[in-house]
Protein backbone atom coordinates (compact mmCIF):
# COMPACT_ATOMS: atom_id res chain seq x y z
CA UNK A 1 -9.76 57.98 -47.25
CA UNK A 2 -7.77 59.44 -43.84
CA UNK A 3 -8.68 56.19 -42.69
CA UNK A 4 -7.01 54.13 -45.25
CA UNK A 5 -4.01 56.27 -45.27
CA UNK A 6 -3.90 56.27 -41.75
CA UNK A 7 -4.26 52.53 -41.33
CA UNK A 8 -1.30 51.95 -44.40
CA UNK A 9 1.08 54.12 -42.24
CA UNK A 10 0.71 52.35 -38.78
CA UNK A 11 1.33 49.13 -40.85
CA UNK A 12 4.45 50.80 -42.54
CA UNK A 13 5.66 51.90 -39.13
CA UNK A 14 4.91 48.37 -37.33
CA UNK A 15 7.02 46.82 -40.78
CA UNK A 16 10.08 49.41 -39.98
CA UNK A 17 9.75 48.75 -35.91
CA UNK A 18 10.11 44.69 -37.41
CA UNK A 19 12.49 45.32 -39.83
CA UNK A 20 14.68 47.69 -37.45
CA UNK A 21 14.47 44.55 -34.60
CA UNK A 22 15.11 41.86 -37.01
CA UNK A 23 18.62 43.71 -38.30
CA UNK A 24 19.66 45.19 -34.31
CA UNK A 25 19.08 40.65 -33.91
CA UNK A 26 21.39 40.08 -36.33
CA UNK A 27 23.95 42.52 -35.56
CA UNK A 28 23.85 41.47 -31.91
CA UNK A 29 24.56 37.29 -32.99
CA UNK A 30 27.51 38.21 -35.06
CA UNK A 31 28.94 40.63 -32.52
CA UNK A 32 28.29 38.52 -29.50
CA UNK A 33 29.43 35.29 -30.75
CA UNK A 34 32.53 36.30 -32.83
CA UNK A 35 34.19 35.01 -35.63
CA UNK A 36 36.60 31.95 -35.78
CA UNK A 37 37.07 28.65 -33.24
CA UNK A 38 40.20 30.14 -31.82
CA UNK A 39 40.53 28.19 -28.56
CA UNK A 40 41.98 29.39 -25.08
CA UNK A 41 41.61 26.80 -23.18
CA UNK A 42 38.25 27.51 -21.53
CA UNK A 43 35.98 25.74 -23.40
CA UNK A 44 34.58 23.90 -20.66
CA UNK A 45 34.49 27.15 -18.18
CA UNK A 46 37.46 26.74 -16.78
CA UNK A 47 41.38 26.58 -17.98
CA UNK A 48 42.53 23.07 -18.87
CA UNK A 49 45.59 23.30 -19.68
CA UNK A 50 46.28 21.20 -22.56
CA UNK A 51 47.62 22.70 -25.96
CA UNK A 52 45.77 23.97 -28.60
CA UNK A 53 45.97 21.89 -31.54
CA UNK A 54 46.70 23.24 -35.04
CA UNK A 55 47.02 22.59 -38.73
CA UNK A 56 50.58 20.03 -39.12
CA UNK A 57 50.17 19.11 -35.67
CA UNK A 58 50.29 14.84 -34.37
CA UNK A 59 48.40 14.14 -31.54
CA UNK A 60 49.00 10.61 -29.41
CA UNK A 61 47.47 9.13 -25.95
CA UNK A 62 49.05 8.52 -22.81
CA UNK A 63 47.47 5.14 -21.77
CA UNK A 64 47.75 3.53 -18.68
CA UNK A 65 47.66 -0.62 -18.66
CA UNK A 66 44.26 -0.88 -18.07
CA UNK A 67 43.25 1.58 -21.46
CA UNK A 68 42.47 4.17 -19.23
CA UNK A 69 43.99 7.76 -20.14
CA UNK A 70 46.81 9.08 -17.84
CA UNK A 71 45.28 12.73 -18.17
CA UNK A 72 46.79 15.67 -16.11
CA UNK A 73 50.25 14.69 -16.77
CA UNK A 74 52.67 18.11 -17.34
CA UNK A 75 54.49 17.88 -19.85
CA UNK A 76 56.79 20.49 -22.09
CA UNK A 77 58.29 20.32 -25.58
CA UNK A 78 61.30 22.08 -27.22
CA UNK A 79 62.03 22.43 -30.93
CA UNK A 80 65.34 21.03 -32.74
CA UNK A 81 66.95 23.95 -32.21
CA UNK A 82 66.19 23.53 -28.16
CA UNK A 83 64.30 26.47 -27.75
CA UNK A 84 61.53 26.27 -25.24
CA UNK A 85 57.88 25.80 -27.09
CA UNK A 86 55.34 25.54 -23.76
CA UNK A 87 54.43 23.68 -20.80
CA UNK A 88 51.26 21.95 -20.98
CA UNK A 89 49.30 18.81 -19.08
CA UNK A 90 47.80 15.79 -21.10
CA UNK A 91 43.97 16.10 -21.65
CA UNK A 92 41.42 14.23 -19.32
CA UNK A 93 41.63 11.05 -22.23
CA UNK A 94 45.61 11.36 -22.17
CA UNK A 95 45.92 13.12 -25.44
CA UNK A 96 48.59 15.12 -26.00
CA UNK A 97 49.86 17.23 -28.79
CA UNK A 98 52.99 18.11 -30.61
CA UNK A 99 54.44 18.88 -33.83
CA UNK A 100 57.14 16.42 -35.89
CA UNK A 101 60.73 17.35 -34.54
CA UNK A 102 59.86 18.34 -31.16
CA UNK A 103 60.99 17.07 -28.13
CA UNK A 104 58.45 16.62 -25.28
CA UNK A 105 59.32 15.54 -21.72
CA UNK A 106 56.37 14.27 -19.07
CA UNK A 107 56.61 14.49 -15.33
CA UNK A 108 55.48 11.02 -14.45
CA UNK A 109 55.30 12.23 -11.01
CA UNK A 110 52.91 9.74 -8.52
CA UNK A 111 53.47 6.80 -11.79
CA UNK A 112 55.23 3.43 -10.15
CA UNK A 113 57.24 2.93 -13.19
CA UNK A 114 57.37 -0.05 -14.99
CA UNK A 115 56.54 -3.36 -14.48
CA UNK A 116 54.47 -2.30 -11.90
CA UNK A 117 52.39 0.67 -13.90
CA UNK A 118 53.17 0.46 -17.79
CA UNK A 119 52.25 3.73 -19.60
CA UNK A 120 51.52 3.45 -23.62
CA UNK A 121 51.78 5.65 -26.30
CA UNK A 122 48.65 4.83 -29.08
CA UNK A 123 47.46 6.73 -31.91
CA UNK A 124 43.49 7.70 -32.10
CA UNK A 125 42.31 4.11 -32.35
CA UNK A 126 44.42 2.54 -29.88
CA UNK A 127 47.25 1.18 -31.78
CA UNK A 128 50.31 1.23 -30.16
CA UNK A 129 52.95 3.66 -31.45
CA UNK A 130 56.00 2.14 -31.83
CA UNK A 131 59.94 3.05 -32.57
CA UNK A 132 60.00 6.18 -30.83
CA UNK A 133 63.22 7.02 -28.89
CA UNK A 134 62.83 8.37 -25.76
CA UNK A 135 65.10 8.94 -22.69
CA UNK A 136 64.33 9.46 -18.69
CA UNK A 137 66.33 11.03 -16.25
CA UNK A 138 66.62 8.23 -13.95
CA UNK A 139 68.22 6.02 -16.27
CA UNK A 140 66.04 4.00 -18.55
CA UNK A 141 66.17 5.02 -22.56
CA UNK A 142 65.18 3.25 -25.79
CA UNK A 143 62.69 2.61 -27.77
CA UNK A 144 58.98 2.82 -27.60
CA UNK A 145 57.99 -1.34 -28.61
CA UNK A 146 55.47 -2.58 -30.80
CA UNK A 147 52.94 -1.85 -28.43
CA UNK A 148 54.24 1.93 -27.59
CA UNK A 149 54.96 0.82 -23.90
CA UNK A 150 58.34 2.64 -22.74
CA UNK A 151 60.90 1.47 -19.36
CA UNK A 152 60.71 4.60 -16.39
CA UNK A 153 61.36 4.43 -13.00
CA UNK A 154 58.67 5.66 -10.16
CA UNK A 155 58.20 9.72 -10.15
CA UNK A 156 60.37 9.73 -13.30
CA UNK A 157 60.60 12.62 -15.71
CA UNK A 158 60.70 11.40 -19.52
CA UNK A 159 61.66 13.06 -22.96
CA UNK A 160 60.23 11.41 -26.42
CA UNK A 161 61.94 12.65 -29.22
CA UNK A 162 58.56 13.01 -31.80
C-alpha cells in the first residue's frame, strides 16, 4: 500500500511541476509579446520614418514615370488651422499618408522636375489621382491631371492640399 501511495504522489507532484510550467509559459507569451499592433516605426529593426497610419486616414503613392515608387522623400503636413502635424519620408513603395484637410509639402530634392522626371500621385491600384491642387515654391501650381502627374521644377519643394 506505501507503494501505491507513494507512486500516486510522485505522479501528483510531476502533474503540479507540469501544470506550474505550462501556466509560468503562458504568463511569459502574454507578457513578452504585449498587447495591441501599436507601431513605432521599427518594425523592420530599424526606424523608417514613415507615419503611422490610423483609423480615417487616406493613403496615396508617389510614383515615378517608370511605376517605380519615389520612396524616401521628406515630406510634412499641417492641419487647416496651419498648425504643424509631423515630418515624415514616403515609404520604400512611395506611400504616404495623411488625413482629409491636411496640407502636405515634399522636398523633391535630387527630382529633375518635369518633363524630364514626372512624379504621379495613384491610389492603391495604380489609378491616377486626379484634381488635387497643389502649389511649389519655385513657381509651378495647379492641378493634379487625370493621371495624378503634377508641373515642379528640379530640387523643388511641393505642397498638395489633401
Amino acid at each position: 500500500m506505501d507503494t501505491i501511495l507513494n507512486y500516486n504522489a510522485k505522479k501528483g507532484d510531476i502533474f503540479m511541476k507540469r501544470y506550474i510550467f505550462i501556466v509560468t509559459v503562458i504568463i511569459s507569451m502574454f507578457t513578452l509579446n504585449g498587447c495591441g499592433s501599436y507601431s513605432d516605426g521599427y518594425e523592420d529593426g530599424y526606424y523608417d520614418g514613415s507615419r503611422d497610419i490610423n483609423d480615417n486616414m487616406i493613403s496615396l503613392f508617389l510614383i515615378d514615370q517608370d511605376g517605380n515608387s519615389a520612396g524616401d522623400v521628406p515630406y510634412s503636413c499641417v492641419d487647416e488651422n496651419n498648425d504643424f502635424i509631423g515630418s515624415w519620408i514616403t515609404k520604400p513603395d512611395g506611400e504616404f499618408s495623411f488625413y482629409a484637410g491636411e496640407r502636405c509639402t515634399f522636398d523633391l530634392d535630387g527630382y529633375d522636375g518635369t518633363p524630364d522626371e514626372p512624379l504621379f500621385i495613384e491610389d492603391d491600384i495604380g489609378r491616377g489621382k486626379s484634381d488635387i491642387p497643389y502649389e511649389c515654391e519655385q513657381g509651378d501650381a495647379g492641378f493634379t491631371d487625370d493621371y495624378g502627374s503634377f508641373d515642379y521644377l528640379q530640387d523643388d519643394r511641393c505642397t498638395f492640399y489633401f
